[in-house]
C-alpha atoms as a PDB file:
ATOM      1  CA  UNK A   1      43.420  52.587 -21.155  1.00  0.00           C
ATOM      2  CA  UNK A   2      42.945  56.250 -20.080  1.00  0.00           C
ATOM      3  CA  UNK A   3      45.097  58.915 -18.618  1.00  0.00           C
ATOM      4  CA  UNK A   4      42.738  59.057 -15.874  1.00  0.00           C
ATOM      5  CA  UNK A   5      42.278  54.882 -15.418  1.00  0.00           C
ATOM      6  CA  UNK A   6      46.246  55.108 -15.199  1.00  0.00           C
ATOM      7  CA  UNK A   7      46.131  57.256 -12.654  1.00  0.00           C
ATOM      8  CA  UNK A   8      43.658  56.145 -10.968  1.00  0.00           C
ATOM      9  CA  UNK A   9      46.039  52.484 -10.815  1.00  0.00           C
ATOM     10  CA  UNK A  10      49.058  54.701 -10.005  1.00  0.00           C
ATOM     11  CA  UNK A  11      47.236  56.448  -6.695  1.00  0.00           C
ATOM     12  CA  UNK A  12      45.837  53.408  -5.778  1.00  0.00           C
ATOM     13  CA  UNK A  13      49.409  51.530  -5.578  1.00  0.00           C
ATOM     14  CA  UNK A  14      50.657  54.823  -3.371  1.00  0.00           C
ATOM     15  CA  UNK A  15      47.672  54.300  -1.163  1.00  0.00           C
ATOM     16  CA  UNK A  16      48.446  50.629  -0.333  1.00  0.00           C
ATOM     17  CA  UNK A  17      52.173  51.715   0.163  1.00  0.00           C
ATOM     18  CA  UNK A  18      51.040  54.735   2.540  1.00  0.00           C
ATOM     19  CA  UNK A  19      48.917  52.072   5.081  1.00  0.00           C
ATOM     20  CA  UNK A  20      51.488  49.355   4.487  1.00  0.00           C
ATOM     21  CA  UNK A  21      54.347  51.952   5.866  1.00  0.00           C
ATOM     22  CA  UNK A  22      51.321  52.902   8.995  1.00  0.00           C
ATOM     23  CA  UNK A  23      51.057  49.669   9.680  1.00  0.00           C
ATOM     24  CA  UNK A  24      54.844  49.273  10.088  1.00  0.00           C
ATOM     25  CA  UNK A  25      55.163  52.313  11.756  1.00  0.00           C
ATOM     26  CA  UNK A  26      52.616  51.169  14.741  1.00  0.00           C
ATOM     27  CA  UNK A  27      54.005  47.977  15.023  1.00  0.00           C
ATOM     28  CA  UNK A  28      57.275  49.632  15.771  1.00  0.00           C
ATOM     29  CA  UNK A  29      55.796  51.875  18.205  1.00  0.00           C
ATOM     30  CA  UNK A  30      54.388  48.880  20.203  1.00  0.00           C
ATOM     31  CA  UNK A  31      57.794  47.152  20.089  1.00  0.00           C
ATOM     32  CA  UNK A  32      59.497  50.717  20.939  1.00  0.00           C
ATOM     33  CA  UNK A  33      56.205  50.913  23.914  1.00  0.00           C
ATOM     34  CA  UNK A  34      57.254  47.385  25.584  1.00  0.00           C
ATOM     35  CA  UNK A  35      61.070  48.223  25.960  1.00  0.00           C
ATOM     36  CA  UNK A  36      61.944  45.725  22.936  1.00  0.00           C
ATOM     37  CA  UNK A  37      64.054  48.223  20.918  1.00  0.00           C
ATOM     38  CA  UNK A  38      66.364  45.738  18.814  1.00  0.00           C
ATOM     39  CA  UNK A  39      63.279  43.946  18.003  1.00  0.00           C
ATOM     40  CA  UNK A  40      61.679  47.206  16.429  1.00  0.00           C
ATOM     41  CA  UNK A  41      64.886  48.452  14.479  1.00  0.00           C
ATOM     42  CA  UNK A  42      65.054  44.418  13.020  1.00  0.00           C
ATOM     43  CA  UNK A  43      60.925  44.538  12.310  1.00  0.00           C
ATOM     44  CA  UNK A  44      61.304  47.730  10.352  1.00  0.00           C
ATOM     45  CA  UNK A  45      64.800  46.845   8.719  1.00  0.00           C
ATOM     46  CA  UNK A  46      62.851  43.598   7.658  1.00  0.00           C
ATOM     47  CA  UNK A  47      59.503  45.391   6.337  1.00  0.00           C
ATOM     48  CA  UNK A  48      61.769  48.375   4.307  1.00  0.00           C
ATOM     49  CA  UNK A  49      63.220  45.492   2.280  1.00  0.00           C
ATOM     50  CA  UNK A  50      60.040  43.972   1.633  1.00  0.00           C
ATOM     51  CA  UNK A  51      58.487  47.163   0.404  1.00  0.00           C
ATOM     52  CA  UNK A  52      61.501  47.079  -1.949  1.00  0.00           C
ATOM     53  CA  UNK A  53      59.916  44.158  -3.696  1.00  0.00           C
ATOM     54  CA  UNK A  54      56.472  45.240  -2.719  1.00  0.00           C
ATOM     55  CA  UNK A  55      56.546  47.987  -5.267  1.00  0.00           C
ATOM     56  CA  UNK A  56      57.674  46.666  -8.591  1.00  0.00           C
ATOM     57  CA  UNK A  57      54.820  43.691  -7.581  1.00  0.00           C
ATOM     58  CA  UNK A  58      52.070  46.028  -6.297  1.00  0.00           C
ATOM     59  CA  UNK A  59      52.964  48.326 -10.132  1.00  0.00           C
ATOM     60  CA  UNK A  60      52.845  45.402 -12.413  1.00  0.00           C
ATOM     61  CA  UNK A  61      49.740  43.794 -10.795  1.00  0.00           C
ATOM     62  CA  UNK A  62      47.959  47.251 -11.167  1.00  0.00           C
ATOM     63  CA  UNK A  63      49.257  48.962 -13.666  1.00  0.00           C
ATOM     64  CA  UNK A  64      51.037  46.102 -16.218  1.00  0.00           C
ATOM     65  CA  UNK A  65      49.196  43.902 -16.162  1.00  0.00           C
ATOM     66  CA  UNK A  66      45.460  45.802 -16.455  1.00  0.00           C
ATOM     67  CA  UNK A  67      46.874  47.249 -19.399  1.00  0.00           C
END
């Protein structure tokens, strides 16, 4: 594999993480928008541990494995 195929894998990996962490970030906002506070600081508590196992999984689906 190439330098450049690498990072090509590598940026798109930070690209799913960027509108994974939007995504969060609007639900939260609607939660924060209807008044349900506790239920927006335990949806984005949730979702930061999942991107904690979304990352090794998104890197060796990508990048490991294509290598």
């Amino acid at each position: 594999m190439t330098i450049n195929r690498l990072f090509d894998r590598v940026m798109l990996v930070v690209y799913i993480l960027f509108l994974c962490d939007l995504a969060v970030s609007v639900q939260a906002m609607r939660f924060v928008e209807k008044e349900k506070v506790p239920e927006a600081e335990k949806f984005e508590a949730t979702m930061q541990n999942l991107i904690l196992l979304l990352v090794p999984l998104l890197c060796l689906v990508y990048i490991g494995l294509s290598t």
